[in-house]
Protein backbone atom coordinates (compact mmCIF):
# COMPACT_ATOMS: atom_id res chain seq x y z
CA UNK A 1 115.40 -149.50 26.48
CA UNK A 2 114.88 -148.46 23.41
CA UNK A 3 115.82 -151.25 19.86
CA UNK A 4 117.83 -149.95 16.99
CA UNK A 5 117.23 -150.54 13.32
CA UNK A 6 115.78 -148.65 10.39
CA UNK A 7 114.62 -149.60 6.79
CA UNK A 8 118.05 -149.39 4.92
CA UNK A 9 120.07 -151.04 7.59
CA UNK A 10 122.54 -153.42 5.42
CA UNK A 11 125.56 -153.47 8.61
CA UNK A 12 126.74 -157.15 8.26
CA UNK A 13 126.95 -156.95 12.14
CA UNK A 14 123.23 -155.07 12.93
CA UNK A 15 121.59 -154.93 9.93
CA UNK A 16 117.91 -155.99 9.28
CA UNK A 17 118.61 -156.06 5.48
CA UNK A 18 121.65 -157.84 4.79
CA UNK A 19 122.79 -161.44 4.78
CA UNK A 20 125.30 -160.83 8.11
CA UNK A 21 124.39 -161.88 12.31
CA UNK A 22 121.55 -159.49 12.68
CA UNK A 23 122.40 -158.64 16.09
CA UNK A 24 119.63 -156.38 17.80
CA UNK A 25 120.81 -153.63 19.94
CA UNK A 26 118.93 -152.17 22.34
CA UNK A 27 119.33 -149.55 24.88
CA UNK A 28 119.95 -145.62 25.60
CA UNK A 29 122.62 -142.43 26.14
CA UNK A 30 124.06 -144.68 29.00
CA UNK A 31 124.45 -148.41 27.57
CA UNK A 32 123.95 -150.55 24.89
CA UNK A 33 123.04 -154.18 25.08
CA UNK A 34 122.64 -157.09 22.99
CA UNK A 35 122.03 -161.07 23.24
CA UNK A 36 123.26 -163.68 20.18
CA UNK A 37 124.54 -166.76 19.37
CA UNK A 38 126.96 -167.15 16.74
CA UNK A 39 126.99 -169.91 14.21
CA UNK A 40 129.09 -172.44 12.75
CA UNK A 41 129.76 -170.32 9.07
CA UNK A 42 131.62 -167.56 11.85
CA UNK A 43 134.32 -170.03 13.04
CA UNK A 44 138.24 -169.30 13.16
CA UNK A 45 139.32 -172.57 14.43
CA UNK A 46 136.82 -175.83 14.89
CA UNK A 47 134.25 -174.99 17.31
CA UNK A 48 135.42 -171.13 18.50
CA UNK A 49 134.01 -167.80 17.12
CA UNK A 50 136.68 -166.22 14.41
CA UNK A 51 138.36 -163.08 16.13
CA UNK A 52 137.25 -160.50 13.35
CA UNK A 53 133.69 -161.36 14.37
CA UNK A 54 134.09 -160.75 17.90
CA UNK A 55 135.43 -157.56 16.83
CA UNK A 56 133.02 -156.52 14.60
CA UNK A 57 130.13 -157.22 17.93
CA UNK A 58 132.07 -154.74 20.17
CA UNK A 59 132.99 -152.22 16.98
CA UNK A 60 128.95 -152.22 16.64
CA UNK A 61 128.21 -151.89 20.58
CA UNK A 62 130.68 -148.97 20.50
CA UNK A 63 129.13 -147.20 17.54
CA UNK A 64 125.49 -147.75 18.62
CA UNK A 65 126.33 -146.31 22.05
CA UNK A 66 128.17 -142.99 20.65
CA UNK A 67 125.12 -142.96 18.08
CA UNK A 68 122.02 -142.63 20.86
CA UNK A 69 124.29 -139.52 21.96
CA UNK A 70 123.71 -137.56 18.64
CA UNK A 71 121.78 -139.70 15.94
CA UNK A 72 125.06 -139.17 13.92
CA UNK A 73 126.65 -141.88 12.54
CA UNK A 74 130.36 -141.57 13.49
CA UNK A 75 133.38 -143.75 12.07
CA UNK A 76 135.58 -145.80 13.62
CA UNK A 77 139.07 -144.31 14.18
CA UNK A 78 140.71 -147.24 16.27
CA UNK A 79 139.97 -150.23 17.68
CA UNK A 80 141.51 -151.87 20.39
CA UNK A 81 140.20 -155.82 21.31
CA UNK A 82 141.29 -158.02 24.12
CA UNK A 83 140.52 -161.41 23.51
CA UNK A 84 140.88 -162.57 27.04
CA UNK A 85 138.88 -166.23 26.31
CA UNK A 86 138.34 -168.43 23.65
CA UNK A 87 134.24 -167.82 22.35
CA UNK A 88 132.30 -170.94 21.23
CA UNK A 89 130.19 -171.15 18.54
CA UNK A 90 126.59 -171.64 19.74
CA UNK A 91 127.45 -170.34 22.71
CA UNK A 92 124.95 -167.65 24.10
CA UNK A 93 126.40 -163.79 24.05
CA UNK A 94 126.00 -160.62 25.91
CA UNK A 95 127.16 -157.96 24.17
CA UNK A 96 127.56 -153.89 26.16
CA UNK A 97 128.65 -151.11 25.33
CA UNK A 98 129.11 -147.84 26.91
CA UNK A 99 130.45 -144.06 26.25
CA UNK A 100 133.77 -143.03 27.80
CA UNK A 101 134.09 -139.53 26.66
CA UNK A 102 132.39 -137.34 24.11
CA UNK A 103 133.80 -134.26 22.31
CA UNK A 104 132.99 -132.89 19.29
CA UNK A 105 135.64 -134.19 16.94
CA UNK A 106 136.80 -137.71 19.15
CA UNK A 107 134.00 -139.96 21.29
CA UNK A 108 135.58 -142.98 22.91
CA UNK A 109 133.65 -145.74 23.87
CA UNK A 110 134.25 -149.01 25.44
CA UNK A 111 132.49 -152.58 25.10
CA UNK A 112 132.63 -156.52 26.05
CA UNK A 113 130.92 -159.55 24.94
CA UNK A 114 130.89 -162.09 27.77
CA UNK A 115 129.19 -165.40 28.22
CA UNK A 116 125.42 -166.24 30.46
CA UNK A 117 127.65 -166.65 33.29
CA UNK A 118 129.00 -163.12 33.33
CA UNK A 119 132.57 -164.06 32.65
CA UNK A 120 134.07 -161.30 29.99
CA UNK A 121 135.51 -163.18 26.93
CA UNK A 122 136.22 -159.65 25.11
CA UNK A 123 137.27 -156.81 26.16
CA UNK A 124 137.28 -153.39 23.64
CA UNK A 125 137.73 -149.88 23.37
CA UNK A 126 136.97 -147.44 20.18
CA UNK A 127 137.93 -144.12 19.21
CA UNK A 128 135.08 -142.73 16.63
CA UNK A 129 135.12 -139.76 14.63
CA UNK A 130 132.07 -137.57 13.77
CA UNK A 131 130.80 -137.60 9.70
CA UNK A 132 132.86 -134.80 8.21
CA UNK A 133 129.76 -132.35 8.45
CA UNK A 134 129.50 -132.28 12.34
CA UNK A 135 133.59 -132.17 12.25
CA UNK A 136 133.06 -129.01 10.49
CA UNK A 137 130.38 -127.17 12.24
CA UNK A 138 132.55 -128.24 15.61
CA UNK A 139 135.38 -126.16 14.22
CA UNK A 140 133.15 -123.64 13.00
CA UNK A 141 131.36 -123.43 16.87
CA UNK A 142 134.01 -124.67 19.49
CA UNK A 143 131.92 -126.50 22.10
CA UNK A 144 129.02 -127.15 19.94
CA UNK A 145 127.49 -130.64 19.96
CA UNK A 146 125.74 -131.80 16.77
CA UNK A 147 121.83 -131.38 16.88
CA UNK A 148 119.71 -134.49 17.92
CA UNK A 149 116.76 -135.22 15.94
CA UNK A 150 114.22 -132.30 15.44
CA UNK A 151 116.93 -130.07 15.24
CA UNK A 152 117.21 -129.43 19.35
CA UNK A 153 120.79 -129.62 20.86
CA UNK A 154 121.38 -132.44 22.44
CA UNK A 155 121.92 -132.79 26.21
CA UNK A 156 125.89 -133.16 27.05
């Protein structure tokens, strides 16, 4: 599996250069995954991860997955979380994503963060829009799918 960053990465959630969790992604067209453990300065309540973080780990897993399908880097439309368990801080993380669907102008994606043990603690899924440019040649080309790197179309 293949790890994720690149020299101006400032995402709060992902990002190399900024002052946020640093979470490292890793993985391909089929899956993302990523391990962390969240720290006290992240807490809602005493002791128990603050929901907007939890959200912002499966927002990321969602976008990294659509990303490997394109090298785009597509916007989040709507986000639907599930908090189905309270998340500890220090508490060891897995964190997956994976694609539902993928058309030109809508990808949908789902992810979960869930403990060592395997239990799911989060539930999500994301609808993500294309950057206005690949919107545009989609409506301009019906069927297209925006060029992977090197300028080759990308396998659907």
């Amino acid at each position: 599996m293949a790890a994720f960053d690149w020299p101006d990465n400032v995402c709060f959630v992902c990002g190399s250069q900024g002052s946020g969790l640093q979470v490292r992604f890793s993985g391909n067209r089929d899956g993302v995954r990523a391990e962390t453990v969240i720290g006290a300065p992240y807490q809602g309540f005493r002791g128990v991860v603050h929901g907007g973080i939890l959200a912002g780990l499966v927002d990321d897993a969602m976008w990294h997955v659509i990303h490997q399908q394109d090298n785009a880097f597509p916007m989040t439309a709507e986000l639907t979380v599930r908090y189905l368990a309270p998340v500890a801080i220090g508490e060891p993380l897995v964190i997956e994503g994976r694609l539902v669907s993928y058309r030109p102008r809508l990808m949908v994606a789902e992810a979960t963060v869930a403990n060592q043990q395997g239990e799911v603690l989060v539930r999500a899924e994301g609808r993500f829009m294309p950057p206005r440019e690949v919107r545009d040649r989609a409506t301009r080309e019906p069927g297209a799918r925006p060029a992977a790197k090197g300028g080759e179309q990308s396998a659907p």
